[in-house]
PDB file of N, CA and C in Angstrom:
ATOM      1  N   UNK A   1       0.848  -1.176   0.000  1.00  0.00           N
ATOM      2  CA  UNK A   1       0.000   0.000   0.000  1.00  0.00           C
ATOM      3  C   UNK A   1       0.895   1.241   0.000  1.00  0.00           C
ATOM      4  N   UNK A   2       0.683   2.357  -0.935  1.00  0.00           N
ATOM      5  CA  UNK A   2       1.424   3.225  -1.048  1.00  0.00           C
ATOM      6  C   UNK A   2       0.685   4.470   0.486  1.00  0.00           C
ATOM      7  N   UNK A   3       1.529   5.172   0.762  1.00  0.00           N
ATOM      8  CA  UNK A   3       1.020   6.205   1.804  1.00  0.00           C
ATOM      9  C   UNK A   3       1.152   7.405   1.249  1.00  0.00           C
ATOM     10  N   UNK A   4       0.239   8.286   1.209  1.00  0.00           N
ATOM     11  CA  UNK A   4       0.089   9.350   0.565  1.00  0.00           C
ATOM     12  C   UNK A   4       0.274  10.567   1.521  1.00  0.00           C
ATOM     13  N   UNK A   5       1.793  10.679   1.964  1.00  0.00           N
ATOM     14  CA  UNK A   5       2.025  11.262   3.498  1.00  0.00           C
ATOM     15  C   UNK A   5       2.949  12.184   2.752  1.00  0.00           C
ATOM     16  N   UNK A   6       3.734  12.187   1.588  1.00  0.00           N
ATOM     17  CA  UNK A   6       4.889  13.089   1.686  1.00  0.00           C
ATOM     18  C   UNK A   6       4.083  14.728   1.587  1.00  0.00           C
ATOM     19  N   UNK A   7       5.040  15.633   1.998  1.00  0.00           N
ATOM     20  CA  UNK A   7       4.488  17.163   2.123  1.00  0.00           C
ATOM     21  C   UNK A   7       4.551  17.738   0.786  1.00  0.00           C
ATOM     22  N   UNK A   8       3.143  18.383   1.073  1.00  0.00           N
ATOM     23  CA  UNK A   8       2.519  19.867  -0.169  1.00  0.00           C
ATOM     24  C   UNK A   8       2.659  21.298   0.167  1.00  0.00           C
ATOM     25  N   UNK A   9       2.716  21.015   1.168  1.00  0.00           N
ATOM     26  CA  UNK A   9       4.218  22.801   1.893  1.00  0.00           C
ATOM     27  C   UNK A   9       5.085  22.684   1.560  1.00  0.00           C
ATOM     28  N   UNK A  10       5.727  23.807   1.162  1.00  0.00           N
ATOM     29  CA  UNK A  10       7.290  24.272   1.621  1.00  0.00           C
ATOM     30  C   UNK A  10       7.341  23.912   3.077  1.00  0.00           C
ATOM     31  N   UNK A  11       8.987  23.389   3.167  1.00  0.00           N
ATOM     32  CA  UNK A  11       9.144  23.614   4.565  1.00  0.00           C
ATOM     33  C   UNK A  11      10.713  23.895   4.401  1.00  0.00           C
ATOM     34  N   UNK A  12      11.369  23.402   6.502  1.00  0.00           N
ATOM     35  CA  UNK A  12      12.714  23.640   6.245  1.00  0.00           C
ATOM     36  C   UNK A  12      13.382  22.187   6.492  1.00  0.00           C
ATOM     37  N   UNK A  13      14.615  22.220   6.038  1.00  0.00           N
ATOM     38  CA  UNK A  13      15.378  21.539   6.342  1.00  0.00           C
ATOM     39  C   UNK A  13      16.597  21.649   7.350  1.00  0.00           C
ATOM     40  N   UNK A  14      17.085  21.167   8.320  1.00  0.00           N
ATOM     41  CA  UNK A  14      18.111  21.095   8.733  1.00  0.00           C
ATOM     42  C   UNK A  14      18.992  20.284   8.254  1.00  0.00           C
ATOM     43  N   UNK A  15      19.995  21.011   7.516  1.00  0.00           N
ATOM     44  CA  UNK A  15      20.817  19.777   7.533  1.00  0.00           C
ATOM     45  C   UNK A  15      22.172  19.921   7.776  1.00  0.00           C
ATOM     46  N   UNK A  16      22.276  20.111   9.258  1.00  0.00           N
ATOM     47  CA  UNK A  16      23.440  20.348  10.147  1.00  0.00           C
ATOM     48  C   UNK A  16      24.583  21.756  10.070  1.00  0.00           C
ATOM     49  N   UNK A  17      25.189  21.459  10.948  1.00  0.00           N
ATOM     50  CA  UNK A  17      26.106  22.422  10.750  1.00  0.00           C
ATOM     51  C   UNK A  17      25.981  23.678  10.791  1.00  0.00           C
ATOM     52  N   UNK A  18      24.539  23.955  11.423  1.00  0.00           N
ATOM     53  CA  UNK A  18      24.005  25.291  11.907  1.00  0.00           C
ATOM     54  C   UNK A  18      23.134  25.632  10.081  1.00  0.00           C
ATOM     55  N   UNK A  19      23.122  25.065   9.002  1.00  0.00           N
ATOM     56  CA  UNK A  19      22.360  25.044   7.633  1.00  0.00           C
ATOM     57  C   UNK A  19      21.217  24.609   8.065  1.00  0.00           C
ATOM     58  N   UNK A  20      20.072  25.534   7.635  1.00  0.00           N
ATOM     59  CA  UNK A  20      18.901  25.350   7.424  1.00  0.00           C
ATOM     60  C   UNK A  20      18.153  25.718   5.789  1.00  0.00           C
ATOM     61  N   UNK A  21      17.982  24.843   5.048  1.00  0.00           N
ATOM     62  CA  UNK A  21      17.118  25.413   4.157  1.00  0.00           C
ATOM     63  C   UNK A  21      15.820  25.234   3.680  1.00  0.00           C
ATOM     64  N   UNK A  22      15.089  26.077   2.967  1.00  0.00           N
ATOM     65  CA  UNK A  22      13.876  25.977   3.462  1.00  0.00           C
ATOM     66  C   UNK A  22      13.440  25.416   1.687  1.00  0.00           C
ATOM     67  N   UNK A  23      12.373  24.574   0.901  1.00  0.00           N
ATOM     68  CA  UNK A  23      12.343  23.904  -0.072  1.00  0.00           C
ATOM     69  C   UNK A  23      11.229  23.638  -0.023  1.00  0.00           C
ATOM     70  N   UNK A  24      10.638  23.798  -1.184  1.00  0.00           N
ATOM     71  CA  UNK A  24       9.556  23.664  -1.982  1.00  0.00           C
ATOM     72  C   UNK A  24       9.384  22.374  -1.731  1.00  0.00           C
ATOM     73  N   UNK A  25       8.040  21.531  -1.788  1.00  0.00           N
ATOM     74  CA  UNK A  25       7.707  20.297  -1.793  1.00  0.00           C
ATOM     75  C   UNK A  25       8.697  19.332  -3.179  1.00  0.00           C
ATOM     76  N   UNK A  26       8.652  18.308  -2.483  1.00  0.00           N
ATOM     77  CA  UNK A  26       9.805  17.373  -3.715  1.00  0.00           C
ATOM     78  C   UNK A  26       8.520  16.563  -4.645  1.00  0.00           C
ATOM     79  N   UNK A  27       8.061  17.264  -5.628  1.00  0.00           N
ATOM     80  CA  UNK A  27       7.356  16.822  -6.478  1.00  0.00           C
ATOM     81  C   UNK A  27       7.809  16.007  -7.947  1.00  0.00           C
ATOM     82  N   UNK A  28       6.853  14.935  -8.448  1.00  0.00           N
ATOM     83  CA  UNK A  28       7.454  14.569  -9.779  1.00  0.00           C
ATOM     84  C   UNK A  28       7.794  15.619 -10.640  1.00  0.00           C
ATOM     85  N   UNK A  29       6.897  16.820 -10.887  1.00  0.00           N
ATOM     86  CA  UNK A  29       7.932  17.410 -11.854  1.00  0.00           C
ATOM     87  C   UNK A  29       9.427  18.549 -11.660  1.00  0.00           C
ATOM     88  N   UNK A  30       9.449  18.186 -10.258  1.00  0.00           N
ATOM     89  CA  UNK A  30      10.725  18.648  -9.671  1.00  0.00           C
ATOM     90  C   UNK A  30      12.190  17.530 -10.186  1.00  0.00           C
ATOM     91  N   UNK A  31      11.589  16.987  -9.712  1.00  0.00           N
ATOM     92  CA  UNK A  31      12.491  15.708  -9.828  1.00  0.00           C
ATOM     93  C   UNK A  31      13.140  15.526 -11.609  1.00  0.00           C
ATOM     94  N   UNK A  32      11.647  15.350 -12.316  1.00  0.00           N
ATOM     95  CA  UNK A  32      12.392  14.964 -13.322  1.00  0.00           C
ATOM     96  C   UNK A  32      12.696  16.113 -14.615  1.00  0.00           C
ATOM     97  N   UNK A  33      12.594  17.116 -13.600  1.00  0.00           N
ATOM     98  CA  UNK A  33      13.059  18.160 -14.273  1.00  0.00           C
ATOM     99  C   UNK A  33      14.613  18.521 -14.226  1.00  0.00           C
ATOM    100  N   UNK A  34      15.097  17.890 -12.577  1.00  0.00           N
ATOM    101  CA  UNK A  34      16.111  17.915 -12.310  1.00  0.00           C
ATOM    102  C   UNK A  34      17.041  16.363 -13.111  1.00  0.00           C
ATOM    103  N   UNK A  35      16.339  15.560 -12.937  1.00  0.00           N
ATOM    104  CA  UNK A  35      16.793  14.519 -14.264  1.00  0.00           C
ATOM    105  C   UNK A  35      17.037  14.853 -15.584  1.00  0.00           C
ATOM    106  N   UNK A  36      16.245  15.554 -15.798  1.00  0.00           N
ATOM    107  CA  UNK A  36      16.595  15.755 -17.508  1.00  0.00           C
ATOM    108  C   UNK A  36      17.516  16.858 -17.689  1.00  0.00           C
ATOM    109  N   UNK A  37      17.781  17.972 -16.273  1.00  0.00           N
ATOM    110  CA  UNK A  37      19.219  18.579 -16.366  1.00  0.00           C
ATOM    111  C   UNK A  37      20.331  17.461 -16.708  1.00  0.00           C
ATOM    112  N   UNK A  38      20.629  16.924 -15.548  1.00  0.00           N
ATOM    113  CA  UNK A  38      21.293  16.290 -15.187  1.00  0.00           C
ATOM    114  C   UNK A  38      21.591  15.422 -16.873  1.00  0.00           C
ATOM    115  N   UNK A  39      21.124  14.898 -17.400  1.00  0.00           N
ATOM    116  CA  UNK A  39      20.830  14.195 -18.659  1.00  0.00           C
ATOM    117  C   UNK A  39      21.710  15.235 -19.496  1.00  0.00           C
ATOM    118  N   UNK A  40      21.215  16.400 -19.573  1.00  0.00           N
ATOM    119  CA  UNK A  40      22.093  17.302 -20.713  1.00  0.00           C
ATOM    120  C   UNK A  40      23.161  17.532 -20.193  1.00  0.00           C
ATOM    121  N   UNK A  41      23.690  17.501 -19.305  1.00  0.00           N
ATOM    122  CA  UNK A  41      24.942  17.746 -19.140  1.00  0.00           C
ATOM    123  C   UNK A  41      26.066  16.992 -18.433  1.00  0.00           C
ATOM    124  N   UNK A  42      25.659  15.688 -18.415  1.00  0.00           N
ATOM    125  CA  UNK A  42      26.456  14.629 -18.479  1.00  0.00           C
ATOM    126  C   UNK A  42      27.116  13.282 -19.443  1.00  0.00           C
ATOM    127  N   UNK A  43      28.039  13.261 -19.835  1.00  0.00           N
ATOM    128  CA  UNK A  43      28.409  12.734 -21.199  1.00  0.00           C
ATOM    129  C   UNK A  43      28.036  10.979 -20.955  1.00  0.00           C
ATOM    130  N   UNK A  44      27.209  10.667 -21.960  1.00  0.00           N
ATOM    131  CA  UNK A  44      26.390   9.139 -21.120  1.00  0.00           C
ATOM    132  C   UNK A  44      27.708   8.039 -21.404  1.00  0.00           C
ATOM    133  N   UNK A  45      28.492   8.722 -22.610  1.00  0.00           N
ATOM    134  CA  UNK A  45      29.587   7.390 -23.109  1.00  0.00           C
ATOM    135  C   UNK A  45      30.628   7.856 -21.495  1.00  0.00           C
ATOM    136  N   UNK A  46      30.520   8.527 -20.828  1.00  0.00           N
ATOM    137  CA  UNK A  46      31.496   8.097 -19.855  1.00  0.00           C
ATOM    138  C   UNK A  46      31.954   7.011 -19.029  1.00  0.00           C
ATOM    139  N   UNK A  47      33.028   6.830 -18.641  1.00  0.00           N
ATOM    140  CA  UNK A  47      33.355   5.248 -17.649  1.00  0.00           C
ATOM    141  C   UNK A  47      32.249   4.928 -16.443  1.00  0.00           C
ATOM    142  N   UNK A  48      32.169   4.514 -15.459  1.00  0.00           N
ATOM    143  CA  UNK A  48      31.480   3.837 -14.283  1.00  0.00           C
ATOM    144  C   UNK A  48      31.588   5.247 -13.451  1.00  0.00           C
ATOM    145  N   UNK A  49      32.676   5.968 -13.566  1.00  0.00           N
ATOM    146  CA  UNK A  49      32.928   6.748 -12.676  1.00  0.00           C
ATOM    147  C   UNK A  49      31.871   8.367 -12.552  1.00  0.00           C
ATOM    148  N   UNK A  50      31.536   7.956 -13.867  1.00  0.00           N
ATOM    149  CA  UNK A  50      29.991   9.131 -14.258  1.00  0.00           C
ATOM    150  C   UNK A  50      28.838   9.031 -13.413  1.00  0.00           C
ATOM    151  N   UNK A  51      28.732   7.598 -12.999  1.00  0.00           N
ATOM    152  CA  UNK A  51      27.756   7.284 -11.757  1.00  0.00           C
ATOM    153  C   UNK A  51      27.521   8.077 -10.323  1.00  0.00           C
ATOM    154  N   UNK A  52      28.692   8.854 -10.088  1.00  0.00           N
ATOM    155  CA  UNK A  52      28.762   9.084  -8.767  1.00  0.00           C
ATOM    156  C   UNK A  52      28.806  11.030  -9.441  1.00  0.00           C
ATOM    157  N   UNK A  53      28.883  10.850 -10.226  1.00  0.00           N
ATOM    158  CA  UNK A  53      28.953  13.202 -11.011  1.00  0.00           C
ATOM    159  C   UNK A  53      27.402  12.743 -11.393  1.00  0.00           C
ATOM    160  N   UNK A  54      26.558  11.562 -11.577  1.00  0.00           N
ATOM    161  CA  UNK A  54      25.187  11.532 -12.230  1.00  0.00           C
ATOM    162  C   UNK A  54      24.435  11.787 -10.895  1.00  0.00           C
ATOM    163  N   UNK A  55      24.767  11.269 -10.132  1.00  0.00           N
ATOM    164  CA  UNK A  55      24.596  11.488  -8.658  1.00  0.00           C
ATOM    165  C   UNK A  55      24.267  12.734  -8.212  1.00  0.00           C
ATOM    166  N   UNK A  56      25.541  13.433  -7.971  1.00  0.00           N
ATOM    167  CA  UNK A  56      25.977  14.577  -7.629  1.00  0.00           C
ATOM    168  C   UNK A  56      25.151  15.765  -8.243  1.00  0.00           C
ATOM    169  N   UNK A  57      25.080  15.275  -9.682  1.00  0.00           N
ATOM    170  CA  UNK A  57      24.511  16.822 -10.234  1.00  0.00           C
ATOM    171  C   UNK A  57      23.086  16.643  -9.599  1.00  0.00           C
ATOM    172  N   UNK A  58      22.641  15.256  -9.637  1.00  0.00           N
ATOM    173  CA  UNK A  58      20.875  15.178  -9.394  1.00  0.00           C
ATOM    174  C   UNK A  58      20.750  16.173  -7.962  1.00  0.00           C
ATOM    175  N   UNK A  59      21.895  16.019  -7.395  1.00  0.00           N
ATOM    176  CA  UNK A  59      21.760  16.633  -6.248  1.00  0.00           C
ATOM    177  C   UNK A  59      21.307  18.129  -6.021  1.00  0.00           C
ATOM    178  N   UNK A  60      22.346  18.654  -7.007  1.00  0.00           N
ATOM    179  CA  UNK A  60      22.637  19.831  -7.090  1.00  0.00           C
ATOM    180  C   UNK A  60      21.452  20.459  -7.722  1.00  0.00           C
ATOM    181  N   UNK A  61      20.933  19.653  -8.724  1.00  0.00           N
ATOM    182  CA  UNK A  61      20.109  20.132  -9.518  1.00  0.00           C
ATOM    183  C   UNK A  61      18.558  19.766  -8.945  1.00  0.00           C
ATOM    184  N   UNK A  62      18.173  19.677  -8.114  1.00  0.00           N
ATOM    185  CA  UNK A  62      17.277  19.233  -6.898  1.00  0.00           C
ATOM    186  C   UNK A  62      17.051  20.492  -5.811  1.00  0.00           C
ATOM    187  N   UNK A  63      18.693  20.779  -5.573  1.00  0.00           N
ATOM    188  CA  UNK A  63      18.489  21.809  -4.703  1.00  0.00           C
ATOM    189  C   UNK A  63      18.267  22.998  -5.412  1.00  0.00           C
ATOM    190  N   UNK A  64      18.548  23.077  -6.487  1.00  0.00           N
ATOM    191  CA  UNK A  64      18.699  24.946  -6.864  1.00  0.00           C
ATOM    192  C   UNK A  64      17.458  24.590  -7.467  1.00  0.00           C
ATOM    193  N   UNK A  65      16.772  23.602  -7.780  1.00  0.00           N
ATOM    194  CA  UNK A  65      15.263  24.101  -7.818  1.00  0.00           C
ATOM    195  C   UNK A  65      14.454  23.803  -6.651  1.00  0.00           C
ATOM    196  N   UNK A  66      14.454  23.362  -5.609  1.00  0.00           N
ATOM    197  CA  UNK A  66      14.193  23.220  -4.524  1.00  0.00           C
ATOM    198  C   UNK A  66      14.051  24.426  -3.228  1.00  0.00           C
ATOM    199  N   UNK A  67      15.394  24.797  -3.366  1.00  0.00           N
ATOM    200  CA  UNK A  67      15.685  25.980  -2.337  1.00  0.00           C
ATOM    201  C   UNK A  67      15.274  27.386  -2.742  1.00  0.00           C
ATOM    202  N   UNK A  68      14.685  27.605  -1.927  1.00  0.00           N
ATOM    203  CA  UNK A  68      14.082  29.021  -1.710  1.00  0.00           C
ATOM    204  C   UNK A  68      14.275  29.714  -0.583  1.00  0.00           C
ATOM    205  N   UNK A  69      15.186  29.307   0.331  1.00  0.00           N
ATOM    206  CA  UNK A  69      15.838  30.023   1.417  1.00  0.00           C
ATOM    207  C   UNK A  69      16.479  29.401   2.393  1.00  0.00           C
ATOM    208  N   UNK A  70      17.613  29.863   2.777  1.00  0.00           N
ATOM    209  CA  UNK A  70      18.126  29.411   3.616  1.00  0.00           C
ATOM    210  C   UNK A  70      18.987  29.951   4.962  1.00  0.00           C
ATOM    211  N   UNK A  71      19.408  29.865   5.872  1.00  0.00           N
ATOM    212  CA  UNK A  71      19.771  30.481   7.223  1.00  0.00           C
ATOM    213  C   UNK A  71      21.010  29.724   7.313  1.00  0.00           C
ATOM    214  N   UNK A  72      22.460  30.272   7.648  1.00  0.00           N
ATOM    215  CA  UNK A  72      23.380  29.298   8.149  1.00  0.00           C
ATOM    216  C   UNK A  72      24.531  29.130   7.373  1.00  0.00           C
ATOM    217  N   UNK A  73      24.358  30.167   6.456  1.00  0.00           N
ATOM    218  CA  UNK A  73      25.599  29.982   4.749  1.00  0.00           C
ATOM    219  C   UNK A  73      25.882  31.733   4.901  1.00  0.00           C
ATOM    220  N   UNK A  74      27.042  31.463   5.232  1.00  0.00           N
ATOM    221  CA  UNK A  74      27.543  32.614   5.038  1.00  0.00           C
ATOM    222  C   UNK A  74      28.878  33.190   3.356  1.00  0.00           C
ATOM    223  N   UNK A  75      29.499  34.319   3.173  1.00  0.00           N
ATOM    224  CA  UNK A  75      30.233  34.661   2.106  1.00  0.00           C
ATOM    225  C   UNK A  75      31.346  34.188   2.760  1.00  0.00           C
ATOM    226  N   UNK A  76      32.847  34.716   1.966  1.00  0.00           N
ATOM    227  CA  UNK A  76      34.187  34.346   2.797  1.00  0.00           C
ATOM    228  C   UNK A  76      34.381  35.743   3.619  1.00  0.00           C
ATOM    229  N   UNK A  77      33.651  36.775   3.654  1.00  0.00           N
ATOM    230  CA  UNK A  77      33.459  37.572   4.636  1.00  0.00           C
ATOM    231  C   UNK A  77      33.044  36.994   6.230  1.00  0.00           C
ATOM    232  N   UNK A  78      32.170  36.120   5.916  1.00  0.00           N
ATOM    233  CA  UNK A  78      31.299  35.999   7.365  1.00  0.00           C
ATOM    234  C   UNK A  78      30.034  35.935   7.503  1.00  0.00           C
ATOM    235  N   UNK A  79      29.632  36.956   5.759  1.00  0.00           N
ATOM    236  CA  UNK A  79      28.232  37.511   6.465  1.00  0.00           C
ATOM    237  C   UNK A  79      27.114  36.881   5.846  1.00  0.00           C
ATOM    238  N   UNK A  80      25.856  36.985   5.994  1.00  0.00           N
ATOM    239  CA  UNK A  80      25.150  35.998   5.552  1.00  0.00           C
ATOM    240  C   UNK A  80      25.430  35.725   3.720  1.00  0.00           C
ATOM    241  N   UNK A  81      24.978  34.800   3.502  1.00  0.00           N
ATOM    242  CA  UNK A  81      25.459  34.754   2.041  1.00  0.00           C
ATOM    243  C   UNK A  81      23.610  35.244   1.276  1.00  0.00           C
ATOM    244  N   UNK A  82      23.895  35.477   0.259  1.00  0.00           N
ATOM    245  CA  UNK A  82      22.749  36.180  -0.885  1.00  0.00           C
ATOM    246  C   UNK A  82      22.386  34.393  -1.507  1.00  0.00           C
ATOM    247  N   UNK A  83      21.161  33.652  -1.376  1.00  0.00           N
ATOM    248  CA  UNK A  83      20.221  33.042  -2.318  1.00  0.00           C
ATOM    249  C   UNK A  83      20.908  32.942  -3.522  1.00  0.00           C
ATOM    250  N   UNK A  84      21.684  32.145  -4.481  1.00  0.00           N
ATOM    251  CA  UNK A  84      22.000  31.897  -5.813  1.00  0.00           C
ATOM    252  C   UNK A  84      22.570  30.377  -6.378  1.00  0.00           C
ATOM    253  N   UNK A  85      22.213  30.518  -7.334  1.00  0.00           N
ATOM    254  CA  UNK A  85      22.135  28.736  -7.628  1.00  0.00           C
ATOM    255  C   UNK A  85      23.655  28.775  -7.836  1.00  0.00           C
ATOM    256  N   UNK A  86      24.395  29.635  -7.673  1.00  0.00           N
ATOM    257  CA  UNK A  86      25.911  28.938  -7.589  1.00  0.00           C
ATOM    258  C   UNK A  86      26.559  28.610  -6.174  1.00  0.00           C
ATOM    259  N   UNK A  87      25.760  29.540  -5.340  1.00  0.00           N
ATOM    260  CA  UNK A  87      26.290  29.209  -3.798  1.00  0.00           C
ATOM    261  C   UNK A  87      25.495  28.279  -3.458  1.00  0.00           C
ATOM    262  N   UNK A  88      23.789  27.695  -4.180  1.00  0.00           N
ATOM    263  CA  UNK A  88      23.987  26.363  -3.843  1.00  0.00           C
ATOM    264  C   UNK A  88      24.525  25.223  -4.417  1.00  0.00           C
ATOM    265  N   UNK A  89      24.997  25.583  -5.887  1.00  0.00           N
ATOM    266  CA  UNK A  89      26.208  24.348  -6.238  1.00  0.00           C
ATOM    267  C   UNK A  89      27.512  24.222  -4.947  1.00  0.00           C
ATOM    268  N   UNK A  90      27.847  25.403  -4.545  1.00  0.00           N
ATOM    269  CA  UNK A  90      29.266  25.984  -4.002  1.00  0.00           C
ATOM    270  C   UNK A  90      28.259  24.927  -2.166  1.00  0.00           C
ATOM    271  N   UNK A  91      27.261  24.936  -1.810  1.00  0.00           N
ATOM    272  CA  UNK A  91      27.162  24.360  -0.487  1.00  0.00           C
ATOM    273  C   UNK A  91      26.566  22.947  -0.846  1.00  0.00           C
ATOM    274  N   UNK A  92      26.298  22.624  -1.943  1.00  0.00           N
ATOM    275  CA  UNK A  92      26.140  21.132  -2.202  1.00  0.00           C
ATOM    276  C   UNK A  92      28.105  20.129  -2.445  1.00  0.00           C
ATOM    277  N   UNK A  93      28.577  20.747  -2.783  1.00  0.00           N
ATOM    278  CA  UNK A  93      29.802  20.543  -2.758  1.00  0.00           C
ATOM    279  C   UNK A  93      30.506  19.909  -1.214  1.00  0.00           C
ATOM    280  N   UNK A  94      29.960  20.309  -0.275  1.00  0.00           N
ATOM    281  CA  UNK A  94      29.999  20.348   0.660  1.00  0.00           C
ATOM    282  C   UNK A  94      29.272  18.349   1.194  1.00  0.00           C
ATOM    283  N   UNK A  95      30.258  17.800   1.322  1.00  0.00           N
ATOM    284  CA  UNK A  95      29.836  16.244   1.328  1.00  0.00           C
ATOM    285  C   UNK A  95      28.557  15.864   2.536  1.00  0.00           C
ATOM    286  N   UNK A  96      28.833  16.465   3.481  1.00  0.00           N
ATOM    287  CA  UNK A  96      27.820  16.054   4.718  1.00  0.00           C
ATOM    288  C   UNK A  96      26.640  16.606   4.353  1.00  0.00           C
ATOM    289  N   UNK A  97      26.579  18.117   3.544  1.00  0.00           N
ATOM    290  CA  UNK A  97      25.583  18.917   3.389  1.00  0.00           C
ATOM    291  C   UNK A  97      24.572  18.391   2.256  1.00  0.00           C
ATOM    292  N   UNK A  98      25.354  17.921   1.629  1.00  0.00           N
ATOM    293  CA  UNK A  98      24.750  17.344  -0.011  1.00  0.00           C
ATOM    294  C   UNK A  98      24.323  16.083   0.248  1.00  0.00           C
ATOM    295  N   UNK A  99      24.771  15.451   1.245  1.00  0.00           N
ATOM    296  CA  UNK A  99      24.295  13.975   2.213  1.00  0.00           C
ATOM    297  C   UNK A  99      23.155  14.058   2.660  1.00  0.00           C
ATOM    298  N   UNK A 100      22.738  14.996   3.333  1.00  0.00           N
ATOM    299  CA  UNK A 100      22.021  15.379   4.809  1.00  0.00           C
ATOM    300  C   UNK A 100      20.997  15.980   3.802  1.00  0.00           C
ATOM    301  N   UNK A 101      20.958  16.802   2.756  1.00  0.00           N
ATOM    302  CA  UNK A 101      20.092  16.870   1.760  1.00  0.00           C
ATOM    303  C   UNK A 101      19.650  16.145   0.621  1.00  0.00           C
ATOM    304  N   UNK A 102      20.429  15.022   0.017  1.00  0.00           N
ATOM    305  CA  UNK A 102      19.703  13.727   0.149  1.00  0.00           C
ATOM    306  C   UNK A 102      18.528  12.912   0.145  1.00  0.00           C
ATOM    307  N   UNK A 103      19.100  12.559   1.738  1.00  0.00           N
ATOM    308  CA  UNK A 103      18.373  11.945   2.329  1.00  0.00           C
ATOM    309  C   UNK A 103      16.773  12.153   2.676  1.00  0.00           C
ATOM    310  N   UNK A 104      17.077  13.638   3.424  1.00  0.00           N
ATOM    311  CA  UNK A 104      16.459  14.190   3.788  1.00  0.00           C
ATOM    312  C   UNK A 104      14.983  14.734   3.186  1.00  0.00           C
ATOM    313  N   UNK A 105      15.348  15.409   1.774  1.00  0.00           N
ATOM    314  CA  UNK A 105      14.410  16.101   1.052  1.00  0.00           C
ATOM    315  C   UNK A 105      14.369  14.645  -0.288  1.00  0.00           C
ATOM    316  N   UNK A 106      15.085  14.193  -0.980  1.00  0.00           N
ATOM    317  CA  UNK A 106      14.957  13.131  -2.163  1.00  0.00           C
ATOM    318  C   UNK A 106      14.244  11.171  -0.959  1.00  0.00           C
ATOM    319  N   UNK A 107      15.331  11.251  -0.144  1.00  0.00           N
ATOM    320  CA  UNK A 107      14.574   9.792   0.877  1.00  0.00           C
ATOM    321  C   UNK A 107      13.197   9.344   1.060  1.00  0.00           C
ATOM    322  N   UNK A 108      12.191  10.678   1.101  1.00  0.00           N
ATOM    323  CA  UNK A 108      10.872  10.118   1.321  1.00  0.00           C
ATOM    324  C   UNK A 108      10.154   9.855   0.281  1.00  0.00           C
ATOM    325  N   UNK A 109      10.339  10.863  -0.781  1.00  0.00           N
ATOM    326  CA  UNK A 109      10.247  10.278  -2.574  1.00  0.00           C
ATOM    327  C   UNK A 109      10.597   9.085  -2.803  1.00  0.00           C
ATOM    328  N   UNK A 110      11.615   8.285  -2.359  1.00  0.00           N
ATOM    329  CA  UNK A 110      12.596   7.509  -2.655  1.00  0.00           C
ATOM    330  C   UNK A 110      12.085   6.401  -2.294  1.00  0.00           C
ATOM    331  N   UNK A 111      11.504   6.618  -0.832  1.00  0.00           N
ATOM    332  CA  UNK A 111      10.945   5.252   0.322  1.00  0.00           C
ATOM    333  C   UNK A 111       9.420   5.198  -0.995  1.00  0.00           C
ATOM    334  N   UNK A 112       8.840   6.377  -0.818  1.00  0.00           N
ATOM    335  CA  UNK A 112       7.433   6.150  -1.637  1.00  0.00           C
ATOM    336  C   UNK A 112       7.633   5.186  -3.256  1.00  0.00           C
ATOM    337  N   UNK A 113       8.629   5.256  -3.827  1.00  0.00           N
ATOM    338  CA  UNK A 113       9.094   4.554  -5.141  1.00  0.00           C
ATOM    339  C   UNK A 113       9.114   2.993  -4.932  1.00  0.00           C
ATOM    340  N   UNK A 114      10.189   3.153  -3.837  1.00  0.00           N
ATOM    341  CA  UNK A 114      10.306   1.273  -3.118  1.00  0.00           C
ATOM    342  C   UNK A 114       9.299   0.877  -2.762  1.00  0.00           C
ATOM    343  N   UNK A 115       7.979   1.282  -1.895  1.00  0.00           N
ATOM    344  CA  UNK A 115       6.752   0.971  -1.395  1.00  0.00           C
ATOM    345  C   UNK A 115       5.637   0.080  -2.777  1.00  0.00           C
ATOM    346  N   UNK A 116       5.982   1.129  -3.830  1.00  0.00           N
ATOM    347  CA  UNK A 116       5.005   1.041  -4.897  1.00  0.00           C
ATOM    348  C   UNK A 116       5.492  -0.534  -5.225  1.00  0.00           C
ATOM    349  N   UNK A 117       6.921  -1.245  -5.461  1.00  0.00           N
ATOM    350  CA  UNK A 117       7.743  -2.399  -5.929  1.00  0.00           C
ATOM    351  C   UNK A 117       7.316  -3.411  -4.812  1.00  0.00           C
ATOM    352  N   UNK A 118       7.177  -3.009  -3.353  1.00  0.00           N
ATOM    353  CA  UNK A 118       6.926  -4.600  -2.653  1.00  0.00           C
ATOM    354  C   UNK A 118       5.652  -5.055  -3.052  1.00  0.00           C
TER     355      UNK A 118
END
């Protein structure tokens, strides 16, 4: 039985390290909008090792359409950092952060996919 529980709010995320960001619901056409980035700009004849940058970009490309605010990211000044899809490439880069977002915001999509297969 599928559960029809994941969220139709925005909400926030914590995902450590004093990062909070706040993200649009993780919808199908989020997702495979962020897939079919990911698709153009990854070379498919690449080795095994494309698996883990196919990864990565889904990530990236998840969050910068995802995020709509965040608390906890500062410049190399200090000071809060300005909203832009390069400072969230520049904090997805960031291994625990890009982990912890994940899980977090892609996992319950993820659990709902596996549910539909048992």
């Amino acid at each position: 039985m599928i559960r029809l529980d994941l969220k139709r709010e925005p909400y926030w995320l914590d995902l450590g390290h004093g990062v909070r960001v706040h993200v649009r619901p993780c919808t199908t056409a989020l997702v495979m909008a962020a897939q079919a980035a990911v698709a153009r700009s990854i070379d498919p004849t690449a080795d095994g090792s494309a698996v883990g940058e196919r990864t990565a970009a889904l990530v990236k490309a998840l969050a910068k359409s995802a995020i709509d605010g965040w608390e906890g990211v500062g410049d190399e000044k200090g000071e809060p950092a300005r909203l832009t899809p390069e400072g969230v490439d520049a904090l997805m880069d960031l291994w625990p952060i890009a982990e912890s977002f994940e899980r977090q915001y892609l996992g319950p999509a993820l659990l709902l996919d596996a549910e539909k297969n048992a």
